[in-house]
Protein backbone atom coordinates (compact mmCIF):
# COMPACT_ATOMS: atom_id res chain seq x y z
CA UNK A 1 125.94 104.42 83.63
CA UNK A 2 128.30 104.77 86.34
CA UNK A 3 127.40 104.20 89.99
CA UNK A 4 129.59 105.75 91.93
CA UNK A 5 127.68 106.26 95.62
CA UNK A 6 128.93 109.54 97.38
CA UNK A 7 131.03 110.12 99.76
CA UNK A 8 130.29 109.49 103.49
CA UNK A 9 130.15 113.55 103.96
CA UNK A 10 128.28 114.19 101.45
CA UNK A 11 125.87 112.04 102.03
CA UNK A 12 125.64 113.16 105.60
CA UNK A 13 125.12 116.88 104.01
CA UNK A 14 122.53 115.80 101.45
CA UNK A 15 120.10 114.12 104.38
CA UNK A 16 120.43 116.94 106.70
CA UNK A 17 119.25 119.70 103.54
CA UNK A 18 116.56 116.34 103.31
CA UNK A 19 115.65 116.63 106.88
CA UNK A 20 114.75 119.80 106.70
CA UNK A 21 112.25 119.20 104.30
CA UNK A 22 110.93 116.46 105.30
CA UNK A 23 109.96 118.19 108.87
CA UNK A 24 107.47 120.25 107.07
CA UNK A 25 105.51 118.03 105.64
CA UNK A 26 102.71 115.97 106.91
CA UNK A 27 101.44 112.64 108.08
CA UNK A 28 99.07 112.67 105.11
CA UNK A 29 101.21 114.67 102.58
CA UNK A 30 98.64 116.33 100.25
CA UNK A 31 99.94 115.61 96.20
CA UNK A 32 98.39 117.53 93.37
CA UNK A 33 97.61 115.92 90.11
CA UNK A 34 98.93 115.07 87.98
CA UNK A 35 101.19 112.37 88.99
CA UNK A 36 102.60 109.23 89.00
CA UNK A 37 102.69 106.72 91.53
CA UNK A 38 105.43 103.88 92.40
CA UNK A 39 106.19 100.86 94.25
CA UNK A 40 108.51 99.45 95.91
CA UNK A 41 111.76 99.60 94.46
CA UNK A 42 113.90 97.45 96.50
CA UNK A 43 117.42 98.68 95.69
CA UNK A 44 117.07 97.59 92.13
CA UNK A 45 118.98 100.46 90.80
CA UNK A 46 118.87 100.74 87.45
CA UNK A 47 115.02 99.83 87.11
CA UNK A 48 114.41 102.54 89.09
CA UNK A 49 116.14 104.37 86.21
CA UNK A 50 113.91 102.72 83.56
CA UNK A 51 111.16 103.49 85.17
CA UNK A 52 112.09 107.32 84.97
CA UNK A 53 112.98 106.70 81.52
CA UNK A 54 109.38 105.45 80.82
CA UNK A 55 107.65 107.41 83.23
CA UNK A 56 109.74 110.68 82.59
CA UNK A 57 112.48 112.57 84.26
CA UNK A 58 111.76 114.59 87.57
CA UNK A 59 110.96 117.12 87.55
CA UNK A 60 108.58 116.93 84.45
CA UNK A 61 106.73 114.28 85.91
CA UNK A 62 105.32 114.93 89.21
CA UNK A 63 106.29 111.57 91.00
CA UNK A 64 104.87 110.07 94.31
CA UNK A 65 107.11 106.73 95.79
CA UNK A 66 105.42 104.71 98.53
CA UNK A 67 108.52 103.46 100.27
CA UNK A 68 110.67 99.91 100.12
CA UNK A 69 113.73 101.55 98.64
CA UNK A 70 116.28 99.58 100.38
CA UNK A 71 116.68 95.99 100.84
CA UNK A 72 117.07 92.64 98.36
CA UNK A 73 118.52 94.42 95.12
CA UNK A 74 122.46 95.06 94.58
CA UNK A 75 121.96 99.02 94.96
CA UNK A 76 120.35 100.38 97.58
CA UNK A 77 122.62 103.17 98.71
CA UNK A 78 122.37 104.28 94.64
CA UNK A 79 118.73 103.98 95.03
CA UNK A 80 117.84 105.96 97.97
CA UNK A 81 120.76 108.29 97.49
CA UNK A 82 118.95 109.61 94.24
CA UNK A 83 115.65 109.62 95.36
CA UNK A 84 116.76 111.74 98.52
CA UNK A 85 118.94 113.75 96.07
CA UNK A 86 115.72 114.60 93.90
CA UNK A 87 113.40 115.71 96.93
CA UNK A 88 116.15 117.82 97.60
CA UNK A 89 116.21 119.12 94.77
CA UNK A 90 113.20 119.29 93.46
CA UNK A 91 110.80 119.24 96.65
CA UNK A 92 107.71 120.33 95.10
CA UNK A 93 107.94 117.48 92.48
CA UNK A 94 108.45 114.09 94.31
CA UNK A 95 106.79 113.17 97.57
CA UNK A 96 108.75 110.20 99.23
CA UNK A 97 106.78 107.79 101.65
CA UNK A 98 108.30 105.62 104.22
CA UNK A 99 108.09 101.66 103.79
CA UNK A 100 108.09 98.73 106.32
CA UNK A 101 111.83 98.51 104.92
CA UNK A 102 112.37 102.07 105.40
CA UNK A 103 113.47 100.88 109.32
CA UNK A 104 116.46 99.90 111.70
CA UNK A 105 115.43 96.67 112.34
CA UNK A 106 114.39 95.13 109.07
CA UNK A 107 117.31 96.58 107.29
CA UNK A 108 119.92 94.95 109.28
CA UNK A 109 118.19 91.82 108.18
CA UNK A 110 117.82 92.27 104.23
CA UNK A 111 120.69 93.96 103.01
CA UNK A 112 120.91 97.83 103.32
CA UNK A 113 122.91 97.33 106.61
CA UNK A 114 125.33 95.06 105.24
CA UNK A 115 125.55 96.77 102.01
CA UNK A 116 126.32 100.38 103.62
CA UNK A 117 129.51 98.11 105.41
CA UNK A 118 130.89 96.60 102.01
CA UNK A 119 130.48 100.60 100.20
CA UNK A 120 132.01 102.82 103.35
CA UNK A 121 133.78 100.53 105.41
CA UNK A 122 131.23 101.39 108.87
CA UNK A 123 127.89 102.08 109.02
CA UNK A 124 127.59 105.49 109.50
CA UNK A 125 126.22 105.88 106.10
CA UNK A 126 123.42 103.55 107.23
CA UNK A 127 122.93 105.43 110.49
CA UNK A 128 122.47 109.02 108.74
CA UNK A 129 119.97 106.66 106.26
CA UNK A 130 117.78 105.54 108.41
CA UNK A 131 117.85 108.55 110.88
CA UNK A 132 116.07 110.32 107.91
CA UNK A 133 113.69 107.92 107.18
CA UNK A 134 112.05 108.39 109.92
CA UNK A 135 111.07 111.97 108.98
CA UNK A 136 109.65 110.33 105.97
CA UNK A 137 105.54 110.81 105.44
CA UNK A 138 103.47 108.18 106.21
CA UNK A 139 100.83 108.66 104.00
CA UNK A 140 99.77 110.78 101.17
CA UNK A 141 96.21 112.03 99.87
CA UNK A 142 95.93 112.90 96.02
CA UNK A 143 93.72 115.84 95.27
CA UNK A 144 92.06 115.09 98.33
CA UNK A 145 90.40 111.96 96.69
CA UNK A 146 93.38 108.85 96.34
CA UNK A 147 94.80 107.57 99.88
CA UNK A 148 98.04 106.32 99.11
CA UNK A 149 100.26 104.51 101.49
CA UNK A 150 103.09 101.37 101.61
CA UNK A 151 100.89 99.06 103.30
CA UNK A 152 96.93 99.34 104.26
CA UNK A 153 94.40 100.29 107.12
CA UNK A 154 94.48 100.07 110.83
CA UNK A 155 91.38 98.97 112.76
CA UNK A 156 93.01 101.84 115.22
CA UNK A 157 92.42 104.24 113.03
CA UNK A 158 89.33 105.33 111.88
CA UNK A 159 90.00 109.25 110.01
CA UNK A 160 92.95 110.64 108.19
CA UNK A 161 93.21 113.17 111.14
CA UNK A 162 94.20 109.92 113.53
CA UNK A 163 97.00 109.39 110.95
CA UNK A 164 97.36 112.97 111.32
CA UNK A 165 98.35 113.16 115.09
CA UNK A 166 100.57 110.25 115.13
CA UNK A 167 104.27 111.32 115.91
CA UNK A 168 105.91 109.62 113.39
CA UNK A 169 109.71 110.46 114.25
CA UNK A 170 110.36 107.00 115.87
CA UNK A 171 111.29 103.49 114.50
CA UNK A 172 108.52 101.68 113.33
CA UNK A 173 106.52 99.99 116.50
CA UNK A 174 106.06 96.48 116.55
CA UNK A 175 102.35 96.97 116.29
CA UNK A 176 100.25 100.05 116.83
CA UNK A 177 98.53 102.20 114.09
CA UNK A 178 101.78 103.02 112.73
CA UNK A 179 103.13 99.94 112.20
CA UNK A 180 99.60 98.86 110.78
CA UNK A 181 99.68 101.77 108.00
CA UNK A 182 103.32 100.06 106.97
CA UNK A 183 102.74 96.56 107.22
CA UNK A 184 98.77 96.00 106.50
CA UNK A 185 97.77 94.35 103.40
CA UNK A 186 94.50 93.94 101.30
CA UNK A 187 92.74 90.84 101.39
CA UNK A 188 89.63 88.94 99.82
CA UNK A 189 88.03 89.07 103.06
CA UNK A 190 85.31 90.95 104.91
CA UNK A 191 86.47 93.15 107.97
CA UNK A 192 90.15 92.62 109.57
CA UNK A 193 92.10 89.74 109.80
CA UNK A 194 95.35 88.99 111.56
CA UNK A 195 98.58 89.14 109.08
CA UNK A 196 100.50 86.19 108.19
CA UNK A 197 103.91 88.56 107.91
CA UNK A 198 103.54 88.82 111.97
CA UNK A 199 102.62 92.51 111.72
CA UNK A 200 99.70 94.38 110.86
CA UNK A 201 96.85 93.49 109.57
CA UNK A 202 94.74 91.90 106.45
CA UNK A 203 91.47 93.90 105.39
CA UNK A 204 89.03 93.75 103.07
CA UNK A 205 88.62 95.91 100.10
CA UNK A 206 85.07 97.25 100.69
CA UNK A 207 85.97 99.95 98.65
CA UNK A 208 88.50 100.27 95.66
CA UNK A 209 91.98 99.45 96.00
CA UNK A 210 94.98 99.06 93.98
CA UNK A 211 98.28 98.12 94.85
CA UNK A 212 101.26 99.27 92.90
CA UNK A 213 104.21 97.47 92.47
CA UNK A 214 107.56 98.99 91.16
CA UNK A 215 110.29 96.39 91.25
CA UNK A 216 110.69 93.97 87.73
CA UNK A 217 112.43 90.79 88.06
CA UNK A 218 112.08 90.97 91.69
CA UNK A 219 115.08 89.74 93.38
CA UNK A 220 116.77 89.15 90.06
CA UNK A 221 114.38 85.79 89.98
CA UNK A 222 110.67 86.28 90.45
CA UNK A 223 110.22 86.82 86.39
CA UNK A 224 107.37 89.69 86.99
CA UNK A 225 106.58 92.84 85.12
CA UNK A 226 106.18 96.15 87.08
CA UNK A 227 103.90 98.86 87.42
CA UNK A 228 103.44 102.33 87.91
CA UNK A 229 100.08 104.02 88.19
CA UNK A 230 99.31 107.64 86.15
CA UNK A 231 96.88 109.66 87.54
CA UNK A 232 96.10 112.96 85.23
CA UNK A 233 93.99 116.28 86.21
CA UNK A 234 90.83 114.63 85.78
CA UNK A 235 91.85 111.91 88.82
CA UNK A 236 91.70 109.72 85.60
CA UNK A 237 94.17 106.36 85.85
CA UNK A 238 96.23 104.47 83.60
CA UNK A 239 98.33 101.74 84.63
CA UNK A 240 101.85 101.09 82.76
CA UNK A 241 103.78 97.88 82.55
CA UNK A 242 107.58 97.92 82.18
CA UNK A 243 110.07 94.74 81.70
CA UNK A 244 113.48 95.12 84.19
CA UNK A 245 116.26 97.17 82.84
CA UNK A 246 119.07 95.15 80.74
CA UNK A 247 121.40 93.37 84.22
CA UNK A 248 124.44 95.44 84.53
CA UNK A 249 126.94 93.09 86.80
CA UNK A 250 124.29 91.43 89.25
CA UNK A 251 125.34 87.93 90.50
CA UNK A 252 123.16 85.08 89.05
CA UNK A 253 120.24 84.39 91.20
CA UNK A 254 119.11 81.02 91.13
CA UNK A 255 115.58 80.89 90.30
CA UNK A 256 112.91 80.04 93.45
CA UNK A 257 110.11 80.31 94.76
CA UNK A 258 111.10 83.77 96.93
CA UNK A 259 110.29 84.25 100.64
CA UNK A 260 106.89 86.26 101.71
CA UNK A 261 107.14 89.93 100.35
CA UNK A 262 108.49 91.76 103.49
């Protein structure tokens, strides 16, 4: 497969048709069921096409993404240009949340920023990027029933219609309920905890929780399987494994422990 990104004006075109999509829809975008939930992908480009290979192709499957497109893996303009491409296209069928890495700041730090220079020669392409992200959702709410979001809870908020109010058209804070429902992870602890990634918070899971994670071979070197979460009419759940696609001209990575998940 060839990945050719598109041009600078195109891609300014495509996120403006995204834009005005993305304006009408919520802080806690209601999915229907069925549908099928993903991870991060971290800019690991053709994964993110084996994972529509084993999931299926949009728009037969109903797809919901919880954000971390960019960042880490060779491809991120590929990856988010696609999955922008598809809402476009198909806005009914994909819901696209926004991820801790779906921000100004964090992706000038692991790769997006410096990739969008080496593609288009500026970063304008970067700019028109992450000006759209932050009309991304926040959250989502299956059938009324599954919460779904990029990170966890906020002890700020305490009902989905405080997640509801929050004007979401900003960078992500520094700290605030925002920045909680981005950066927050699950913990094996009771009540709240402060996070060791410097924002958000840890919480314990008091009630179910599963996290979802979409990226194989992490980083080219982590070695893990991913995952992707089916949820069918009956709010029934079935979790499938995939291995990373076959490499197609990534540089060797040499194999380490990696730094914390950002």
């Amino acid at each position: 497969m060839e990945c050719r990104p598109l041009s600078e004006p195109e891609v300014k075109t495509l996120c403006e048709k995204a834009k005005e999509i993305l304006m009408e829809e919520s802080n806690v975008q209601p999915v229907k069921s069925p549908v099928t939930i993903c991870g991060d992908i971290h800019g690991q480009f053709h994964d993110l096409v084996e994972l529509f290979r084993i999931g299926g192709k949009c728009p037969d499957t109903n797809y919901l993404f919880m954000g971390d497109y960019v960042d880490r893996g060779y491809y991120s303009v590929e990856t988010v240009t696609l999955l922008v491409a598809l809402k476009v296209r198909y806005p009914q069928r994909i819901t696209i949340l926004r991820g801790n890495h779906e921000s100004r700041q964090i992706t000038q730090v692991y790769g997006f920023y410096d990739e969008c220079l080496r593609k288009y020669g500026s970063a304008n392409v970067w700019k028109i990027f992450t000006d759209l992200f932050d009309y991304f959702p926040l959250t989502a709410l299956v059938e009324s029933e599954i919460f779904c979001l990029h990170g966890g809870l906020s002890p700020s908020i305490d009902n989905l219609d405080s997640v509801r109010s929050l004007d979401r058209v900003q960078e992500v804070p520094h700290e605030g309920p925002m920045c909680d429902l981005l950066w927050s992870d699950p913990d094996d602890r009771c009540g709240w905890g402060i996070s060791p990634r410097g924002a958000g918070y840890t919480f314990g899971q008091e009630q179910k929780v599963v996290t979802i994670f979409s990226a194989p071979n992490y980083c080219y070197r982590c070695g893990n399987m991913a995952s992707i979460l089916e949820v069918d009419d009956c709010r029934n759940h079935t979790f499938i494994q995939f291995e990373p696609a076959p490499r197609r001209g990534e540089p060797d990575v040499t194999r380490r422990t990696p730094d914390y998940f950002l």
